[in-house]
PDB file of N, CA and C in Angstrom:
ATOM      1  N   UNK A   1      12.865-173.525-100.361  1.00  0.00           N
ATOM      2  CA  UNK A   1      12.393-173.758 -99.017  1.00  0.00           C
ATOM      3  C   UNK A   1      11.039-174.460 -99.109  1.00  0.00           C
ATOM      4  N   UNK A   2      10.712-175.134 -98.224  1.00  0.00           N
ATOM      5  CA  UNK A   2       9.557-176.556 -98.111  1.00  0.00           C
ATOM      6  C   UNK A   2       8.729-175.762 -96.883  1.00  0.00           C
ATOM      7  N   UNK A   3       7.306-175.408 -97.089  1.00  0.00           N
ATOM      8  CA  UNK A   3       7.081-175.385 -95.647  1.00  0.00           C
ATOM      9  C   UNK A   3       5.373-176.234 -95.878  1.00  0.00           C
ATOM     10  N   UNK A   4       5.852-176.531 -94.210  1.00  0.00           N
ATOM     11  CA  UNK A   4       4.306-177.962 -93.710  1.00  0.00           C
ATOM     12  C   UNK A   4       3.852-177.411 -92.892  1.00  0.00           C
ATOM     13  N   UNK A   5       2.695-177.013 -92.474  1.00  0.00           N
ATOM     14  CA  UNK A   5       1.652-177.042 -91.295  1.00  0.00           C
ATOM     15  C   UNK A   5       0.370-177.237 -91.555  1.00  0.00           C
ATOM     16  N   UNK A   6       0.019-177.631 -90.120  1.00  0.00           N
ATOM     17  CA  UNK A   6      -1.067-178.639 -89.631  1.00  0.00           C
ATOM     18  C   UNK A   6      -2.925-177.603 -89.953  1.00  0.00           C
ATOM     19  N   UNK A   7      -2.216-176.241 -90.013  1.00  0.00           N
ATOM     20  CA  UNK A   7      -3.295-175.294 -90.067  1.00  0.00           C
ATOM     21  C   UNK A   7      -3.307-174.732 -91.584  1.00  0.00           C
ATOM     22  N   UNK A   8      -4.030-173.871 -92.232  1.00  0.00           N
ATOM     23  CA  UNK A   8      -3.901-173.122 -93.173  1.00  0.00           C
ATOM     24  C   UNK A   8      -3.313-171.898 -92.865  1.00  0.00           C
ATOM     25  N   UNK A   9      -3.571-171.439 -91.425  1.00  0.00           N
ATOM     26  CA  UNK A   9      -3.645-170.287 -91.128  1.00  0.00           C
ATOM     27  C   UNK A   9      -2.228-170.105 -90.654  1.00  0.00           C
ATOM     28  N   UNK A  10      -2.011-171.409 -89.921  1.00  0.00           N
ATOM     29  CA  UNK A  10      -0.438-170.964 -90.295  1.00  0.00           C
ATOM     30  C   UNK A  10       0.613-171.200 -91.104  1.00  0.00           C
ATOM     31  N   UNK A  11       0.440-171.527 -92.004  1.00  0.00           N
ATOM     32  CA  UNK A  11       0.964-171.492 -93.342  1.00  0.00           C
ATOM     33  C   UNK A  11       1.693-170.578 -93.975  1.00  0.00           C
ATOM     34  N   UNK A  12      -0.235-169.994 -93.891  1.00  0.00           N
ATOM     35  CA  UNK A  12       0.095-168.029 -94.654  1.00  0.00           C
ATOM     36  C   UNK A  12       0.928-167.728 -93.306  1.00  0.00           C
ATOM     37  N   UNK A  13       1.091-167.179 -92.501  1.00  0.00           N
ATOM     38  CA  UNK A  13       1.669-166.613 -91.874  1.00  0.00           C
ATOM     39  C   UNK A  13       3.317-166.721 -92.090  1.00  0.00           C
ATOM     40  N   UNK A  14       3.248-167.907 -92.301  1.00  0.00           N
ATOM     41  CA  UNK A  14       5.159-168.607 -92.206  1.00  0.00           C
ATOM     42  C   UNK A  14       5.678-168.229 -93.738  1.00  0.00           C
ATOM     43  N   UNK A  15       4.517-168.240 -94.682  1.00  0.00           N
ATOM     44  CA  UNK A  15       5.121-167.820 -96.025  1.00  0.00           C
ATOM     45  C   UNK A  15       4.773-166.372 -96.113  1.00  0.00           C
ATOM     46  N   UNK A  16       4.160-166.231 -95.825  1.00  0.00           N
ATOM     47  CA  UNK A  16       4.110-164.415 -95.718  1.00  0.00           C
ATOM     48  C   UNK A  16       5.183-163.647 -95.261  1.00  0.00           C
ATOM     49  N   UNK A  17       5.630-164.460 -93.828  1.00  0.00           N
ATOM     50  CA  UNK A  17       6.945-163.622 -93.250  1.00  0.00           C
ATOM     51  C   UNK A  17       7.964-164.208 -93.764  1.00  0.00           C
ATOM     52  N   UNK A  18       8.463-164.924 -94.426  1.00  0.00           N
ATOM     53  CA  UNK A  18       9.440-165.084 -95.463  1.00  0.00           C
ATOM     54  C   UNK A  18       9.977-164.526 -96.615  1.00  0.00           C
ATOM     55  N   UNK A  19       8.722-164.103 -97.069  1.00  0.00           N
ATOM     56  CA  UNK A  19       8.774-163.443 -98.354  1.00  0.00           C
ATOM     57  C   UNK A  19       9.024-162.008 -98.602  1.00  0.00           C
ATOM     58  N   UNK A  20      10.224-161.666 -99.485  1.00  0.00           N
ATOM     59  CA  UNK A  20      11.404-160.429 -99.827  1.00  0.00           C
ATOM     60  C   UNK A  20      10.694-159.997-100.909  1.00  0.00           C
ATOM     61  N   UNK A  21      10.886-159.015-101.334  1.00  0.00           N
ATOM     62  CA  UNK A  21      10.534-158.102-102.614  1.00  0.00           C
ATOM     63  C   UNK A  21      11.413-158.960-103.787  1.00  0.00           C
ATOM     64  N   UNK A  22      11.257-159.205-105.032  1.00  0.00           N
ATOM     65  CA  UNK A  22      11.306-160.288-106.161  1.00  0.00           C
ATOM     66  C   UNK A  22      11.722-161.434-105.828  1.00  0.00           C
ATOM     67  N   UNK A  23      11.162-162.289-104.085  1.00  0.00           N
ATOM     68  CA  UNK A  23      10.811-163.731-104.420  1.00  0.00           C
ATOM     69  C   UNK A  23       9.794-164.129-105.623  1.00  0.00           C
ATOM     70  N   UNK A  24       9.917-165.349-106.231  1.00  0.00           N
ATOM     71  CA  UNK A  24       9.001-166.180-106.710  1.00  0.00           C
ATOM     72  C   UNK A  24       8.589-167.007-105.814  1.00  0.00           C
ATOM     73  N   UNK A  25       7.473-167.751-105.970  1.00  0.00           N
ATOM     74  CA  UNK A  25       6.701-168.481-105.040  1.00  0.00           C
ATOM     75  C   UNK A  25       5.497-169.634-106.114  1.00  0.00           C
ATOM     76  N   UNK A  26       5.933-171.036-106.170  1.00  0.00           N
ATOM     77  CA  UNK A  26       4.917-171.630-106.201  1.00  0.00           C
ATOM     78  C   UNK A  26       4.368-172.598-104.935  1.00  0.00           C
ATOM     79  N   UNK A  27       2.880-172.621-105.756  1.00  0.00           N
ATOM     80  CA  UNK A  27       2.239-173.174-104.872  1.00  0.00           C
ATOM     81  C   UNK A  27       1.459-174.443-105.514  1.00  0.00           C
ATOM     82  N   UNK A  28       2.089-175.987-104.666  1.00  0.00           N
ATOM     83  CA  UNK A  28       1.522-176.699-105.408  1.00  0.00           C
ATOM     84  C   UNK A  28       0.950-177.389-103.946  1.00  0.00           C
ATOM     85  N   UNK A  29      -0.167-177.420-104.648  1.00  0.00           N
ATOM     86  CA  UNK A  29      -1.777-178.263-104.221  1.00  0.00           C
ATOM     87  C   UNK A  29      -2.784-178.360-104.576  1.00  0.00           C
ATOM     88  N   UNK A  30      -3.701-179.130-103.884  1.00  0.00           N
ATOM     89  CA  UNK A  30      -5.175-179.292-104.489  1.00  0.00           C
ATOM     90  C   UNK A  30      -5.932-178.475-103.604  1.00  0.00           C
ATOM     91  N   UNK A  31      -7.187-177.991-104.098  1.00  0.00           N
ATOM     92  CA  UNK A  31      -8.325-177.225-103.183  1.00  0.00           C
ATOM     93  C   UNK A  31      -8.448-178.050-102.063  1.00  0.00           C
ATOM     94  N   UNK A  32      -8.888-179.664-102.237  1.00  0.00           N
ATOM     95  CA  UNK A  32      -8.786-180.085-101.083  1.00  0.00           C
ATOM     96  C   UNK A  32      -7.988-179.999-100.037  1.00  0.00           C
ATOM     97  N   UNK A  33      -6.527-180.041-100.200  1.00  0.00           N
ATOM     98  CA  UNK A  33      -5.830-179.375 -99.296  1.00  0.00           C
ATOM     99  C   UNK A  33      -5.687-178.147 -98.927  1.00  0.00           C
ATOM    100  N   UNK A  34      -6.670-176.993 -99.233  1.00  0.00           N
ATOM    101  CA  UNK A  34      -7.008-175.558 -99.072  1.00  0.00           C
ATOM    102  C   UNK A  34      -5.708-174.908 -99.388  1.00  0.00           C
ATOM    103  N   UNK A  35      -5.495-174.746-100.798  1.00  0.00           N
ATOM    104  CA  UNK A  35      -4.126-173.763-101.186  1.00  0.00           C
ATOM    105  C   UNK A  35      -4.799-172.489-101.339  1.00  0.00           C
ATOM    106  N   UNK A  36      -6.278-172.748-102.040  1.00  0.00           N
ATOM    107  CA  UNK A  36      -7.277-171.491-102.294  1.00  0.00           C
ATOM    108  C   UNK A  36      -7.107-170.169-101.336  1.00  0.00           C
ATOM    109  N   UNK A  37      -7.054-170.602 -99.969  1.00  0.00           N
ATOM    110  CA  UNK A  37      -6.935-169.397 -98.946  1.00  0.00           C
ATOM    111  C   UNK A  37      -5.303-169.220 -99.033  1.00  0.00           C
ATOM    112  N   UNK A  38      -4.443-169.990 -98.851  1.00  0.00           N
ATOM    113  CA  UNK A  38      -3.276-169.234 -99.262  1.00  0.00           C
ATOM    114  C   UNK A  38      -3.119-168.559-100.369  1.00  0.00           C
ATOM    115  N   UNK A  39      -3.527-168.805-101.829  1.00  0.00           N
ATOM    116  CA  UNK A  39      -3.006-168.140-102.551  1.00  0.00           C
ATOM    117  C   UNK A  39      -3.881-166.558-102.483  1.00  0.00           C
ATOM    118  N   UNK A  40      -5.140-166.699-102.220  1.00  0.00           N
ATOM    119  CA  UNK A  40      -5.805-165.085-102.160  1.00  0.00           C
ATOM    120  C   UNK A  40      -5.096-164.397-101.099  1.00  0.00           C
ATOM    121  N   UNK A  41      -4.449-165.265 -99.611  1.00  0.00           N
ATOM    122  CA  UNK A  41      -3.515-164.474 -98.853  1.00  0.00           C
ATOM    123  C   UNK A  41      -2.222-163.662 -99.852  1.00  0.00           C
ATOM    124  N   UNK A  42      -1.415-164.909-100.118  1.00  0.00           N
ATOM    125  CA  UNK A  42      -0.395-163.659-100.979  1.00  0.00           C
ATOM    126  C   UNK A  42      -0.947-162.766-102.082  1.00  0.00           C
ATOM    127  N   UNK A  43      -2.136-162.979-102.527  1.00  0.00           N
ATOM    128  CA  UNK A  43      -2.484-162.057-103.767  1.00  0.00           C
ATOM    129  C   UNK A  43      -2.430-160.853-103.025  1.00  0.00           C
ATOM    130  N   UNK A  44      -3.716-160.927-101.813  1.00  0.00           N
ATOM    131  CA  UNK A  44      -3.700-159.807-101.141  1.00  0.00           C
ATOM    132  C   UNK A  44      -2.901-158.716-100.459  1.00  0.00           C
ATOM    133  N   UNK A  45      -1.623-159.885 -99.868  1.00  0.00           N
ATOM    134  CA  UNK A  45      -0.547-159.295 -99.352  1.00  0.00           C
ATOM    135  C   UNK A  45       0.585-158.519-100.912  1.00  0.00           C
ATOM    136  N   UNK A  46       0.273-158.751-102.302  1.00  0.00           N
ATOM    137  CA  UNK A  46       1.049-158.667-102.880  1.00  0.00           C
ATOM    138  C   UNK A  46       0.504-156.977-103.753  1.00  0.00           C
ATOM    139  N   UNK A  47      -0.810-157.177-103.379  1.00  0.00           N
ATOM    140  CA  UNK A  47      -1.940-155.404-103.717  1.00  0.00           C
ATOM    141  C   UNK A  47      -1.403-154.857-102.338  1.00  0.00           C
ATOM    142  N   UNK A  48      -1.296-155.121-101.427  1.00  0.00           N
ATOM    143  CA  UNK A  48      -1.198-154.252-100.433  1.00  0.00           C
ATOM    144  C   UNK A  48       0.392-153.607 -99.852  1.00  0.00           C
ATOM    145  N   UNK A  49       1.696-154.881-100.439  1.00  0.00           N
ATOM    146  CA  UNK A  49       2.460-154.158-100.131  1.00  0.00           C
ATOM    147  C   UNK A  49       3.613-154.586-101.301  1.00  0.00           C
ATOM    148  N   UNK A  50       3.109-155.105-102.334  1.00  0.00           N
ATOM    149  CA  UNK A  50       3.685-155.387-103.732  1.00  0.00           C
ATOM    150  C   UNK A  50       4.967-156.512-103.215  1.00  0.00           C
ATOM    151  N   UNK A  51       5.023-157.042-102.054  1.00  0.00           N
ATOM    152  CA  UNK A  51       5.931-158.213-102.014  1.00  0.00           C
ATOM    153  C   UNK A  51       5.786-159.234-102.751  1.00  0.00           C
ATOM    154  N   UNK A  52       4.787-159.705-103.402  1.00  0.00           N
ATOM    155  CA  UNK A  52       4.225-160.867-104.225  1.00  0.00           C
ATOM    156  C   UNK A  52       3.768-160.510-105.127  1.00  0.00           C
ATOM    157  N   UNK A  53       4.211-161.308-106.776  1.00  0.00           N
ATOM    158  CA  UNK A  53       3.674-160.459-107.901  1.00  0.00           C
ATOM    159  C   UNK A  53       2.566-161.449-108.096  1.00  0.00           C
ATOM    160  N   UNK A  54       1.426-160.801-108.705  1.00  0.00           N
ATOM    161  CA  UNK A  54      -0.055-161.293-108.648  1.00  0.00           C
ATOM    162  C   UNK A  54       0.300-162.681-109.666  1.00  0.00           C
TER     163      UNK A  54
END
């Protein structure tokens, strides 16, 4: 699955609610395109409810 938006913020949101207990997930981008706040989103979401492995 491919996902695009115009925000960061909704991004995380759209890959957050997607994501099942042993998805994999990469993430390809540059800082300039702010992947930085997505990826500490799933880290966080992945300590808090182990859906995402660190």
């Amino acid at each position: 699955m491919t996902r695009h938006a115009a925000r960061t913020a909704d991004l995380i949101e759209a890959v957050t609610a997607d994501l099942a207990a042993g998805d994999a997930l990469l993430v390809k981008g540059s800082l300039g395109m702010k992947m930085r706040p997505l990826v500490e989103a799933l880290r966080a979401a992945s300590a808090a409810s182990q859906k995402v492995l660190p």
